[in-house]
N, C-alpha and C. Protein backbone atom coordinates (compact mmCIF):
# COMPACT_ATOMS: atom_id res chain seq x y z
N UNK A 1 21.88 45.24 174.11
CA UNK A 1 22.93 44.85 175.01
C UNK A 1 23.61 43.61 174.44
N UNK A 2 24.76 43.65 174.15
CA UNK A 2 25.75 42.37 173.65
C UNK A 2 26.29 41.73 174.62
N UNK A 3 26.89 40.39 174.31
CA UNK A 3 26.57 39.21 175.56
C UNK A 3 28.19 39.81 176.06
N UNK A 4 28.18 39.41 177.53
CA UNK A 4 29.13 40.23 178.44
C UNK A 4 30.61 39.34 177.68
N UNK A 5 31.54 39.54 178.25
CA UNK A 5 32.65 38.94 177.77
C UNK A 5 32.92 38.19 179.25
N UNK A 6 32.58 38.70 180.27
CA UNK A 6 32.72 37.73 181.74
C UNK A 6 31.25 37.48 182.32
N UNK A 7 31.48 36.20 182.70
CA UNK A 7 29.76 36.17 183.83
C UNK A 7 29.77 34.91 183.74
N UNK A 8 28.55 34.95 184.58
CA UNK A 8 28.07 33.67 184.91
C UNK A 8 26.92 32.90 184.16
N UNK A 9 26.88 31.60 184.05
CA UNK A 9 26.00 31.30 183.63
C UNK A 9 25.37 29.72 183.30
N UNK A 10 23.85 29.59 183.36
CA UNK A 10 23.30 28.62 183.72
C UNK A 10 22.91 27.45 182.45
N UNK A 11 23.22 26.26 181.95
CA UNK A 11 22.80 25.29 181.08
C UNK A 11 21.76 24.49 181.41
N UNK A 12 20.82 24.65 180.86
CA UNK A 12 19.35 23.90 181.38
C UNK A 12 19.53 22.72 180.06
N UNK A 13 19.62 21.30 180.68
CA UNK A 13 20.12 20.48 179.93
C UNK A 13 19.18 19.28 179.83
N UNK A 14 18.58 18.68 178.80
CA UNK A 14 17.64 18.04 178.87
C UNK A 14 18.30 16.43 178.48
N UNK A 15 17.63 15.21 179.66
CA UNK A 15 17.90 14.11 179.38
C UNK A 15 16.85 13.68 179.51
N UNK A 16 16.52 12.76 178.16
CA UNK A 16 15.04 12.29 177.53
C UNK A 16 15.08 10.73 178.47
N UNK A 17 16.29 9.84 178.76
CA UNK A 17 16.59 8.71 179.46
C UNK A 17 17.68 8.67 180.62
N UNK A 18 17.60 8.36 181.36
CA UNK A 18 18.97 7.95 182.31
C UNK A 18 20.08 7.35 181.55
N UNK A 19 21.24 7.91 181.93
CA UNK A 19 22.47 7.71 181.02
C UNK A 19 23.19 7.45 182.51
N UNK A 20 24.20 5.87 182.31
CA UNK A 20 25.34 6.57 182.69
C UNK A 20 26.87 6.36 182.45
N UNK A 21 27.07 7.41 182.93
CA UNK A 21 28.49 7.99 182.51
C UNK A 21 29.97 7.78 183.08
N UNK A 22 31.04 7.40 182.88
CA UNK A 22 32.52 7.52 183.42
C UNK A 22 32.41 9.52 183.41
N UNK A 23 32.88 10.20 184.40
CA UNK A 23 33.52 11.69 184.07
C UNK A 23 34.68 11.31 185.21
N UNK A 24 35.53 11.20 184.54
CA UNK A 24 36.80 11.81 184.78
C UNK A 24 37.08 11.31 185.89
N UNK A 25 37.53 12.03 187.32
CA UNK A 25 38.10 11.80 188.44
C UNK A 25 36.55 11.48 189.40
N UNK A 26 35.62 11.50 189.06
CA UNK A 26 34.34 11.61 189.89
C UNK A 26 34.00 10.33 189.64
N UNK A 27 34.04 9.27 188.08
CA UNK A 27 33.98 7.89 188.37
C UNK A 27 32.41 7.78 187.75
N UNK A 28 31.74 6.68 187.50
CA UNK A 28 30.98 6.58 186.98
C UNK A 28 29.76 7.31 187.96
N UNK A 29 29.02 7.86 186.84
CA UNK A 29 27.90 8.88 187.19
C UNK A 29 26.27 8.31 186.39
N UNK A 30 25.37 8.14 187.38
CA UNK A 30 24.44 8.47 186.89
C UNK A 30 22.97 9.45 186.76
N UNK A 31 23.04 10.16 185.50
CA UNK A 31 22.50 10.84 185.32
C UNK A 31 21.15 10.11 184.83
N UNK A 32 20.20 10.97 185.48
CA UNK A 32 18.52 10.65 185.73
C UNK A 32 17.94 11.41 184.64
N UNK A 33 16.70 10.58 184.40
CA UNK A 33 16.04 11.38 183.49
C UNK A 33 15.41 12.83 184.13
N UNK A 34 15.43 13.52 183.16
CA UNK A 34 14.67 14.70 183.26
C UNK A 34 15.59 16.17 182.86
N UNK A 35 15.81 17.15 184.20
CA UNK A 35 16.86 18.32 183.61
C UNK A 35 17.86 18.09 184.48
N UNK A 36 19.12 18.83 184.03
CA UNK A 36 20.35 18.89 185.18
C UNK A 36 20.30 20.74 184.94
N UNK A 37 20.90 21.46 185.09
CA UNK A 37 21.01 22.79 185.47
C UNK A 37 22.02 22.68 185.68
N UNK A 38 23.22 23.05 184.56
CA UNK A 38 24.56 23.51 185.18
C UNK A 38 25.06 24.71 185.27
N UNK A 39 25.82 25.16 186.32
CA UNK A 39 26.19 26.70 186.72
C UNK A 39 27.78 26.67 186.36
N UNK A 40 28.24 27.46 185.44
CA UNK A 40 29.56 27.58 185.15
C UNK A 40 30.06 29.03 185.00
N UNK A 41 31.06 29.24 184.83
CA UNK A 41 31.55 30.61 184.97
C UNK A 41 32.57 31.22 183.53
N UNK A 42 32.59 32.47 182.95
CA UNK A 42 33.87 32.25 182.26
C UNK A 42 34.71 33.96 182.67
N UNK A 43 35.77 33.79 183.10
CA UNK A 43 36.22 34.98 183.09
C UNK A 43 36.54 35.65 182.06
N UNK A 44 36.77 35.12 180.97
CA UNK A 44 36.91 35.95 179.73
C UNK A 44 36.14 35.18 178.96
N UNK A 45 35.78 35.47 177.74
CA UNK A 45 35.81 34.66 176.67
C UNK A 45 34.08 33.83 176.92
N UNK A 46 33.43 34.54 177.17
CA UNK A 46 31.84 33.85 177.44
C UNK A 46 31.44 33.49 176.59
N UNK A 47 31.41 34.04 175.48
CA UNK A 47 30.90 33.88 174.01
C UNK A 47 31.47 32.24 173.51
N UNK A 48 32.75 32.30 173.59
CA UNK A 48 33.86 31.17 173.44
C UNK A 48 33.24 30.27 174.12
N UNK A 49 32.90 30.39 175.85
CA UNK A 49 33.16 29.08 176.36
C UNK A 49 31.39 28.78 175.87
N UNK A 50 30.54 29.33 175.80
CA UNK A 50 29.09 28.60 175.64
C UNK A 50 29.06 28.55 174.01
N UNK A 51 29.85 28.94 173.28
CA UNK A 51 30.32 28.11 171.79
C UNK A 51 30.92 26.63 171.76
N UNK A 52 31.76 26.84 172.94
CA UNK A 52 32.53 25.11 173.25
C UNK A 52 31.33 24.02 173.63
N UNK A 53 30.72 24.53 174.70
CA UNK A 53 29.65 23.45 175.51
C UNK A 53 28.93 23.40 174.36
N UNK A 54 28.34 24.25 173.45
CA UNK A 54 27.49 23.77 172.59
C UNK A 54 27.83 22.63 171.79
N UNK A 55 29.09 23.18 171.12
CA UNK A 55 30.13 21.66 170.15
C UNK A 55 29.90 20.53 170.51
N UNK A 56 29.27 19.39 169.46
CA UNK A 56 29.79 18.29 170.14
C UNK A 56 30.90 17.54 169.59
N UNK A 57 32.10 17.86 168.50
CA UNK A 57 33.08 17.63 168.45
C UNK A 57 34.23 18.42 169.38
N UNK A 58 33.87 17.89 170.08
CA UNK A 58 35.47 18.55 171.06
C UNK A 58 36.06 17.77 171.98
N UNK A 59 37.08 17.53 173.21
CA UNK A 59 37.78 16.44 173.58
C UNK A 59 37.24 16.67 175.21
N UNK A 60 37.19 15.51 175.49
CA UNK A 60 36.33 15.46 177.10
C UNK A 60 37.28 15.84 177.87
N UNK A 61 37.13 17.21 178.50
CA UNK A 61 38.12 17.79 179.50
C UNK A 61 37.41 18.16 181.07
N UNK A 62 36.13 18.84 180.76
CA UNK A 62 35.47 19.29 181.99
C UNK A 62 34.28 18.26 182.58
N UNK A 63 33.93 18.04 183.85
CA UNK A 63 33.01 17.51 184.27
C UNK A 63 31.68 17.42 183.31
N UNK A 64 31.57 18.58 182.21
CA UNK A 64 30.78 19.03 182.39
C UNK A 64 30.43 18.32 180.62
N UNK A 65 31.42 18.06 180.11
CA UNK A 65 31.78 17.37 178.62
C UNK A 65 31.22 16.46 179.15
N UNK A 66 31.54 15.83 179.27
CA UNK A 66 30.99 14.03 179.93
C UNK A 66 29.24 14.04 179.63
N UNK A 67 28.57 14.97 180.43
CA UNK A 67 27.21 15.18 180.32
C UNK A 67 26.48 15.71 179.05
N UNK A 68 27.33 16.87 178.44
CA UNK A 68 27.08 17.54 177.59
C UNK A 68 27.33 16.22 176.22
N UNK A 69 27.85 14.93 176.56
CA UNK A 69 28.06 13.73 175.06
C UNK A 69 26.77 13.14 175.39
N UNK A 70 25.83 13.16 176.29
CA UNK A 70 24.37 12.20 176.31
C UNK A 70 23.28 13.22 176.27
N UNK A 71 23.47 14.61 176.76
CA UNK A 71 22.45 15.82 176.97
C UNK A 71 22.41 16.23 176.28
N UNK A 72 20.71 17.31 176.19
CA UNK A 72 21.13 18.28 175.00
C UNK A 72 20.61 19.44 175.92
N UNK A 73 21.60 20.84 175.17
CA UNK A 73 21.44 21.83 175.80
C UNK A 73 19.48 22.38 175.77
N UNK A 74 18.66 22.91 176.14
CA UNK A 74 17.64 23.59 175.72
C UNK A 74 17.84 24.88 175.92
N UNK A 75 18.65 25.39 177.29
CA UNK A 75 18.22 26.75 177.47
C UNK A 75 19.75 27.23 177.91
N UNK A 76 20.04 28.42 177.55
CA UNK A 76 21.45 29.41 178.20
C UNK A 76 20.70 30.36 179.45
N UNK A 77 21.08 30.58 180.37
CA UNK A 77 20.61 31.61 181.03
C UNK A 77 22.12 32.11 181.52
N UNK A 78 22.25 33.94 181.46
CA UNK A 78 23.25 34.31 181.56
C UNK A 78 23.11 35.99 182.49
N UNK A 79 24.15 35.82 182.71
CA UNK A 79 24.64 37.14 183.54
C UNK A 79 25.91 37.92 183.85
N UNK A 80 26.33 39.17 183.46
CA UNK A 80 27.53 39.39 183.38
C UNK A 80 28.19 39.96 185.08
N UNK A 81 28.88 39.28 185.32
CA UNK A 81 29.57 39.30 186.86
C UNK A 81 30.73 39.10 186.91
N UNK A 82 31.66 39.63 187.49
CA UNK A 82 33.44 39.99 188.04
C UNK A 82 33.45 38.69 188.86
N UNK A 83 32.52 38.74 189.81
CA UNK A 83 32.87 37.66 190.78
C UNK A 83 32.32 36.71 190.81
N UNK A 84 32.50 35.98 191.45
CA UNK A 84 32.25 33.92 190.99
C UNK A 84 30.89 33.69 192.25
N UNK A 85 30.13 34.34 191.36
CA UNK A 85 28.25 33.79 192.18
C UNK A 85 27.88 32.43 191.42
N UNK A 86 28.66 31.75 191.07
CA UNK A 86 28.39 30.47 190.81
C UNK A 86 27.89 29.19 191.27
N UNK A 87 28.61 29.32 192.71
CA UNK A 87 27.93 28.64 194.14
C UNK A 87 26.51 29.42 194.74
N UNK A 88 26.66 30.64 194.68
CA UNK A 88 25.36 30.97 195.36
C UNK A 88 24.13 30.55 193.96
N UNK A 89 24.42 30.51 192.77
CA UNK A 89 23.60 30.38 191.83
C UNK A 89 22.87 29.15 191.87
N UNK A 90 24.00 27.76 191.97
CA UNK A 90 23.43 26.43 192.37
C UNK A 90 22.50 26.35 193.79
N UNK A 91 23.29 27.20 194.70
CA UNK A 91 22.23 26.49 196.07
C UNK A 91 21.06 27.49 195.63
N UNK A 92 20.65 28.48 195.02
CA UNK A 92 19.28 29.30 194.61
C UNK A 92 18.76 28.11 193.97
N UNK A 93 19.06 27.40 192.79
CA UNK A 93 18.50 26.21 192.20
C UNK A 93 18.23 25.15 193.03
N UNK A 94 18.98 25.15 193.68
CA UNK A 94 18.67 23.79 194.53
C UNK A 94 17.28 23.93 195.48
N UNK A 95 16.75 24.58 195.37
CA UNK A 95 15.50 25.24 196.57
C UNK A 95 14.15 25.17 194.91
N UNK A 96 14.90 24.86 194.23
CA UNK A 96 13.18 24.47 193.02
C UNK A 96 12.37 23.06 193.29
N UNK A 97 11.32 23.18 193.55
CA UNK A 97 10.71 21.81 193.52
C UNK A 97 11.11 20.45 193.11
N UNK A 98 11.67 19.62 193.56
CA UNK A 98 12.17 18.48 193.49
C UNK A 98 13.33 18.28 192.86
N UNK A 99 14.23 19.33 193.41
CA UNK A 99 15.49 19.46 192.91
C UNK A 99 16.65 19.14 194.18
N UNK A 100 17.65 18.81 193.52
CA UNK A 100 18.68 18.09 194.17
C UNK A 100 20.17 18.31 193.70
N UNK A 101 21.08 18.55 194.11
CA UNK A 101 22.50 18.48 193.86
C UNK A 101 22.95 16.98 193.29
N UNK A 102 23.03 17.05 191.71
CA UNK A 102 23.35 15.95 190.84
C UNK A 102 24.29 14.92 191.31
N UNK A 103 25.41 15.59 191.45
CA UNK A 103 26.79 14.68 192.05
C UNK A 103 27.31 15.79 192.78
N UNK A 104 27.71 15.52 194.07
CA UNK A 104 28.41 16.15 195.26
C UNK A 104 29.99 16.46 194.28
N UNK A 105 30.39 17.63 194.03
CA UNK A 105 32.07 17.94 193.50
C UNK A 105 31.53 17.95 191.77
N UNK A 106 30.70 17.87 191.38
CA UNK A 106 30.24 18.29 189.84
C UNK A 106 30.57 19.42 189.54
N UNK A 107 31.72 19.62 188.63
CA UNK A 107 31.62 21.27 188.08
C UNK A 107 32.42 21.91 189.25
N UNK A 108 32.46 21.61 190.09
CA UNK A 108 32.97 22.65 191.76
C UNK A 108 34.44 21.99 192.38
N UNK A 109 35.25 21.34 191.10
CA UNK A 109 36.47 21.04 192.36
C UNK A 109 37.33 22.37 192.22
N UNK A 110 37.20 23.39 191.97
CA UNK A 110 38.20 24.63 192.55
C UNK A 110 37.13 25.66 193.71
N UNK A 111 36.27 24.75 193.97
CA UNK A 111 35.43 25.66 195.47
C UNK A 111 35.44 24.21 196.42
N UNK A 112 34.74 25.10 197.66
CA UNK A 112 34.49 24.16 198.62
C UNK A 112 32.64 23.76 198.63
N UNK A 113 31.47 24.58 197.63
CA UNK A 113 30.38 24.17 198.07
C UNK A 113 30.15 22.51 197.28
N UNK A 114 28.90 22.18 197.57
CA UNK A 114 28.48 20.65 197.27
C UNK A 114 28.58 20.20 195.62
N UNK A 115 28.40 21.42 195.01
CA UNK A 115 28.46 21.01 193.60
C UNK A 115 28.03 22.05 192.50
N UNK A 116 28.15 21.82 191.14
CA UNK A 116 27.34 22.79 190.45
C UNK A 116 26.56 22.43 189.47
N UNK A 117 26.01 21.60 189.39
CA UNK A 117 24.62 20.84 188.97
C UNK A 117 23.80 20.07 189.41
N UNK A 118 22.32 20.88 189.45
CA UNK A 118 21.67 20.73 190.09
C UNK A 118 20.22 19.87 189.00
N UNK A 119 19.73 18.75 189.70
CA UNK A 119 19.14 18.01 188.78
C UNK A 119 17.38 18.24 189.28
N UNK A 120 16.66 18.77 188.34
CA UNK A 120 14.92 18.74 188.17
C UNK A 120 14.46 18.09 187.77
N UNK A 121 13.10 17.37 188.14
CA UNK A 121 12.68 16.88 186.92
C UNK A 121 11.65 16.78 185.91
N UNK A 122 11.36 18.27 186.03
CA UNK A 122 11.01 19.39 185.06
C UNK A 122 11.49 20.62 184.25
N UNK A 123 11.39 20.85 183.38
CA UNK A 123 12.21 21.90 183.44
C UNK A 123 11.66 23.14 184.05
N UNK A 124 12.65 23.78 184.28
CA UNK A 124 11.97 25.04 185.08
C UNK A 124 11.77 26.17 184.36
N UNK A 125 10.19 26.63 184.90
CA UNK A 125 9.44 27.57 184.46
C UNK A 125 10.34 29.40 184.70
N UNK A 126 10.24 30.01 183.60
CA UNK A 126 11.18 31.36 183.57
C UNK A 126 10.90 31.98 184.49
N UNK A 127 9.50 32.28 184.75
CA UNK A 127 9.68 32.71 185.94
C UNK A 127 10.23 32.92 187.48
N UNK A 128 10.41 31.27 187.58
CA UNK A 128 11.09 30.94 188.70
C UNK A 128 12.63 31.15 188.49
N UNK A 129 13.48 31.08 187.29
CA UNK A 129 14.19 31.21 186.73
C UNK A 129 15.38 32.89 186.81
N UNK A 130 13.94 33.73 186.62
CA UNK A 130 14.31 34.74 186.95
C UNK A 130 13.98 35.36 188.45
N UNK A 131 13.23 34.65 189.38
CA UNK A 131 12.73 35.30 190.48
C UNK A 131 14.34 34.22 190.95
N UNK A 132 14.85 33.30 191.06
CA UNK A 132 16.18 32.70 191.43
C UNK A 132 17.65 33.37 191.21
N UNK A 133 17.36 33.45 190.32
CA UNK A 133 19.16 33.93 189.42
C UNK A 133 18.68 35.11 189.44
N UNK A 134 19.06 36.43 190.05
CA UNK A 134 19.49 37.99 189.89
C UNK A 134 20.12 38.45 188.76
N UNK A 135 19.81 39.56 187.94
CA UNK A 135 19.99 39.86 187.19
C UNK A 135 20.41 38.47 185.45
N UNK A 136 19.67 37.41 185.55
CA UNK A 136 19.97 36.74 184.63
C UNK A 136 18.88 37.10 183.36
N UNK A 137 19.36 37.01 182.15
CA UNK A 137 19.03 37.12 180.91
C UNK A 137 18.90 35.63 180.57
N UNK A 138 17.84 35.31 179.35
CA UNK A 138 17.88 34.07 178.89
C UNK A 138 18.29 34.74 177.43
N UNK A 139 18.96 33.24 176.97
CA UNK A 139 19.58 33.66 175.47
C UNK A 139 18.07 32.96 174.52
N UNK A 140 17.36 33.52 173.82
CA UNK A 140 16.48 32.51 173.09
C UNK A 140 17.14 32.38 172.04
N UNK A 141 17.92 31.74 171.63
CA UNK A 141 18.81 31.57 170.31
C UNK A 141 18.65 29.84 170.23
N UNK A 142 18.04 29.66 168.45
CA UNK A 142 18.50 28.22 168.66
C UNK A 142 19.63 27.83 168.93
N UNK A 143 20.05 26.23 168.99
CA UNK A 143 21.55 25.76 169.14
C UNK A 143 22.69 26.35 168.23
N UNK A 144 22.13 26.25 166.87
CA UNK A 144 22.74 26.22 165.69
C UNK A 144 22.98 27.56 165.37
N UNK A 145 22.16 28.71 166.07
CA UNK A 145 22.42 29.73 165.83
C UNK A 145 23.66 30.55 167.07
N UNK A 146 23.14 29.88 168.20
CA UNK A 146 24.37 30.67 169.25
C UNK A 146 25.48 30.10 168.84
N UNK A 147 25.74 28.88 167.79
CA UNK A 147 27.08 27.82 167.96
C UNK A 147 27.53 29.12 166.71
N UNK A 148 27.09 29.52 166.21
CA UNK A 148 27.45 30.04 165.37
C UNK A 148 28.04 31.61 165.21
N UNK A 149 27.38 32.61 166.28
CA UNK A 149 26.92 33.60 166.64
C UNK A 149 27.42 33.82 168.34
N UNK A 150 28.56 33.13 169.10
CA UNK A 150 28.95 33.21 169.91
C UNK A 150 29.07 34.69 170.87
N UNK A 151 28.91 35.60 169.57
CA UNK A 151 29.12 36.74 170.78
C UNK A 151 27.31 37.60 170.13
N UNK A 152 26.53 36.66 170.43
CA UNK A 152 24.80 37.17 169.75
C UNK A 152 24.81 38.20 171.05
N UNK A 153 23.80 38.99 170.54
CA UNK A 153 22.82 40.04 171.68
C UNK A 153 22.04 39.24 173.04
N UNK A 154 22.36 39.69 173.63
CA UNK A 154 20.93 39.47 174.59
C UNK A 154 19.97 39.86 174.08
N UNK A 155 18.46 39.19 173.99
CA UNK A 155 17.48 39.98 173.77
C UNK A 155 16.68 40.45 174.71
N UNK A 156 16.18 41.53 174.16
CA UNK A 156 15.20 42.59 175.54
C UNK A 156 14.35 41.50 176.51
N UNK A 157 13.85 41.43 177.89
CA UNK A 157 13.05 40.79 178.34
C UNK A 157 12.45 41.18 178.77
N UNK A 158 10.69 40.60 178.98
CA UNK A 158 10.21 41.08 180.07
C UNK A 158 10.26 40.38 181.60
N UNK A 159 9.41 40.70 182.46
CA UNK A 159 9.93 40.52 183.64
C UNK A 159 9.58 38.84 184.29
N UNK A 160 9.30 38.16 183.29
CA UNK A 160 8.97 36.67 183.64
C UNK A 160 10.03 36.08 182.48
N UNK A 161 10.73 36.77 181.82
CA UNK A 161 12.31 36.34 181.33
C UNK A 161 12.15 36.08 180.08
N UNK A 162 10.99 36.20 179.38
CA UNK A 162 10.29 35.72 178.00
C UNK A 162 11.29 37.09 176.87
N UNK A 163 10.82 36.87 176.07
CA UNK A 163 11.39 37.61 175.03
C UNK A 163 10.72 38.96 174.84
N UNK A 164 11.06 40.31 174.79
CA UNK A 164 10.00 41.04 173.96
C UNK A 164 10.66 41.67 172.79
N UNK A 165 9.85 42.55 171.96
CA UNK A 165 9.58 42.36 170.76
C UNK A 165 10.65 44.03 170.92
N UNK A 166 11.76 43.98 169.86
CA UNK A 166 12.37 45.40 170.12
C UNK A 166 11.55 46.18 169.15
């Protein structure tokens, strides 16, 4: 199965220290140690847009740049969808053990819910991962290889989201 050209999908983003940040119209932000979980969407061009977030030469445009200049990505989790389950994806995250809505309007000023990054401070186990997010695939691709390989395969999974062997 080759990665969808529309869908949704989740950035499990690791911060080793508390950073903080100016983003944009939201004003200085601080981000906590541990994970953030961001939920973003692309209607076309999926391959493209999780080639961009990977870059770190590129020009700070989205909420989501700002985070992505102190974070580093660890994990893609993805799913191909028409319609924008992007909000229902964050409040599913938001129900993980000591998890919380990062900044109220993160990622979400063209909706009305609370936000779309959601901060752990663990990372979260696949299982829970996949028993949360419906129909999501994880990409196991290093960085260097999805930055490269933008439109890679999904690989086969089994049912705790791990990899299996084709």
């Amino acid at each position: 199965m080759g990665l969808p050209t529309c869908g949704v999908y989740v950035l499990v983003i690791a911060m080793t220290q508390p950073a903080k940040v100016h983003v944009g119209r939201l004003g200085c932000v601080l981000f906590r140690q541990g994970y953030h979980l961001y939920v973003g969407r692309a209607r076309r061009g999926l391959g493209a847009r999780l080639a961009r977030h990977l870059r770190s030469d590129k020009r700070l445009r989205w909420h989501i740049d700002y985070l992505l200049a102190v974070g580093t990505i660890q994990e893609v989790w993805v799913a191909e969808s028409a319609e924008p389950p992007e909000c229902a994806w964050a409040s599913a995250l938001s129900t993980l053990p000591g998890a919380a809505i990062a900044m109220p309007g993160f990622g979400s000023s063209d909706c009305r819910c609370p936000g779309h990054l959601v901060y752990v401070p663990q990372r979260p186990a696949a299982r829970d991962m996949c028993r949360l997010l419906p129909r999501a695939a994880k990409l196991l691709l290093a960085r260097a290889e999805l930055q490269h390989t933008a439109r890679a395969s999904l690989p086969p999974l089994s049912a705790s989201g791990e990899r299996t062997e084709r």
